[in-house]
Protein backbone atom coordinates (compact mmCIF):
# COMPACT_ATOMS: atom_id res chain seq x y z
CA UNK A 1 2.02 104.59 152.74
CA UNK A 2 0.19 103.57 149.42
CA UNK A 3 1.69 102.57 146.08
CA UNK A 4 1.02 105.10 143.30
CA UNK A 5 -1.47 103.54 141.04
CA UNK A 6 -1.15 103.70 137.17
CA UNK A 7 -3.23 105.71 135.46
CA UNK A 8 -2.92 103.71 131.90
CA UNK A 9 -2.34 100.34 131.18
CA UNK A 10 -0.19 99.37 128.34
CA UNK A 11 -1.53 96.83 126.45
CA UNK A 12 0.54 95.15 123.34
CA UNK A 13 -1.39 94.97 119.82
CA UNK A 14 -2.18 91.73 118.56
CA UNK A 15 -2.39 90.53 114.74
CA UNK A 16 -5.23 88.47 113.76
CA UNK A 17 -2.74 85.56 114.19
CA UNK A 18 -2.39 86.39 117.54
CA UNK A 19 1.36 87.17 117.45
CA UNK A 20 2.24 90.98 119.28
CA UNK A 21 5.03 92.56 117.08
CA UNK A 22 5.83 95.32 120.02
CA UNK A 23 6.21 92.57 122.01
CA UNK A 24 8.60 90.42 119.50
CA UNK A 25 10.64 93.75 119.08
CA UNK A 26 11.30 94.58 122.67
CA UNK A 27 12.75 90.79 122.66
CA UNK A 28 15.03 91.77 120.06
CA UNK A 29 16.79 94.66 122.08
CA UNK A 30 19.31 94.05 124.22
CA UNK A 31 18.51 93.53 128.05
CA UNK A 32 19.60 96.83 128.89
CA UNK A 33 17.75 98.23 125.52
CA UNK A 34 14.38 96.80 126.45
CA UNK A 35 14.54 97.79 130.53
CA UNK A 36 14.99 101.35 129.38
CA UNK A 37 12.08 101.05 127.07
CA UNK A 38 10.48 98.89 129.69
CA UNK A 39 10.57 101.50 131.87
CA UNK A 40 9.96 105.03 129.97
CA UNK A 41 6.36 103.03 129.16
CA UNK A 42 5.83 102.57 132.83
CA UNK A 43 6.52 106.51 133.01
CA UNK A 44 3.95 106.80 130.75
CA UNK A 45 1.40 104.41 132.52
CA UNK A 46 2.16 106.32 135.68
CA UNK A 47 2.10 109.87 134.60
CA UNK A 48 -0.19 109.85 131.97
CA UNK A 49 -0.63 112.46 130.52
CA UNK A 50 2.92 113.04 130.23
CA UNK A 51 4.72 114.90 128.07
CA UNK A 52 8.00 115.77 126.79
CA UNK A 53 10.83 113.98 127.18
CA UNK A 54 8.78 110.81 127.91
CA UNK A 55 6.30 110.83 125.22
CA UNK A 56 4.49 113.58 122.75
CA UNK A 57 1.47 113.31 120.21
CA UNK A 58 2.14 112.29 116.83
CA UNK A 59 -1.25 113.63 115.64
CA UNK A 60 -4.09 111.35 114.40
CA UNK A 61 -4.98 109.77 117.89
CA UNK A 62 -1.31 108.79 117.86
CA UNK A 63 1.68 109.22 120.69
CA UNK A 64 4.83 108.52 120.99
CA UNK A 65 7.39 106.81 123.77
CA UNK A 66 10.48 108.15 123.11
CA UNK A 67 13.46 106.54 125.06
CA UNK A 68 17.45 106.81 124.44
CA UNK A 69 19.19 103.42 123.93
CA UNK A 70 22.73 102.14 123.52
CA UNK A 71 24.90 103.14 121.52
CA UNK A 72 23.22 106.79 120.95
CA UNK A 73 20.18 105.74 119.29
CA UNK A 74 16.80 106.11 120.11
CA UNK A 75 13.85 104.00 120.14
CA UNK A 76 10.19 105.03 120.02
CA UNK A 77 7.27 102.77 121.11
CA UNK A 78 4.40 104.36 119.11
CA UNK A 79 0.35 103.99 121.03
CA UNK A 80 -2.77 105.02 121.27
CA UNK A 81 -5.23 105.31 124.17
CA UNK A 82 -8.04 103.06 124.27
CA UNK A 83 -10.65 102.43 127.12
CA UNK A 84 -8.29 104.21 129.85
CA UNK A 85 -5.57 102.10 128.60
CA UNK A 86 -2.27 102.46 126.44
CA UNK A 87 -1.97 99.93 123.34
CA UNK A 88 1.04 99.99 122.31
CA UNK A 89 1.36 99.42 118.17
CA UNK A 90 4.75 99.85 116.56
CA UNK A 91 8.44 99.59 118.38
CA UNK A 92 11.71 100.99 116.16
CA UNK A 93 14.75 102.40 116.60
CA UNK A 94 15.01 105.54 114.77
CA UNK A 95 17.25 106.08 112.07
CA UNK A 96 16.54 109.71 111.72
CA UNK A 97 15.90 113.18 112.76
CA UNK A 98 11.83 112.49 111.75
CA UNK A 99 9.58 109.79 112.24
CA UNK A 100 9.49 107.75 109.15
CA UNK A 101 6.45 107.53 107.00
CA UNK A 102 6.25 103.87 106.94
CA UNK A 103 6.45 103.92 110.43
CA UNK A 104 3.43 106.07 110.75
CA UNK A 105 1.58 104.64 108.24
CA UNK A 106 1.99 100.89 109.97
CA UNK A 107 0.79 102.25 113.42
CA UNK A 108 -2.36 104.07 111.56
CA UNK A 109 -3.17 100.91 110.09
CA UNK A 110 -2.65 98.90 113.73
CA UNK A 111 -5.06 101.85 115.44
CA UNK A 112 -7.73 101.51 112.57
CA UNK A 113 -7.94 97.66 113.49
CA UNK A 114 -7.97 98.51 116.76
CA UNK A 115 -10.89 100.42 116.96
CA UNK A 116 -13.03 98.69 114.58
């Protein structure tokens, strides 16, 4: 019997200095914070396209992991798609009911340097 195969790769943004802030955030969670996040990407990179209550458009070429954390909060892991793979911009835990403009506004910047 074969292995499912993904059907995205996540890949984690780089700055021009080379450091991956997704990356540096997941590090920051707890161990039990960042396997739960670990794996609702997988989810993603398995089931793409997938939608609710893994993940959802944001609009703008934008989409959202959404995963439930410790302590009742939530975390969201916004990407993009990008030559049949997933790069993931902008990690935060959410502090309320909508997605915060700054938030948005960091991963549009991410995607436009992505795709230039």
């Amino acid at each position: 019997m074969s292995r499912p195969k993904k059907k995205i790769i996540a890949h984690f943004y780089k700055t021009l200095n080379g450091t991956e802030p997704v990356r540096n955030w997941l590090l920051k969670l707890s161990v039990e914070d960042r396997k739960t996040v670990g794996k609702d990407i997988q989810k993603v990179e398995f089931g793409w396209p997938i939608g609710m209550p893994y993940g959802r458009p944001l609009g703008r070429g934008l989409f959202e992991v959404r995963s439930d954390i410790s302590d009742k909060r939530i975390a969201r892991v916004i990407f993009i798609i990008k030559n049949d793979g997933m790069v993931l911009l902008h990690g935060f835990v959410k502090k309320s009911q909508k997605t915060a403009k700054a938030d948005l506004d960091l991963a549009v910047n991410r995607k436009k340097e992505v795709e230039q």
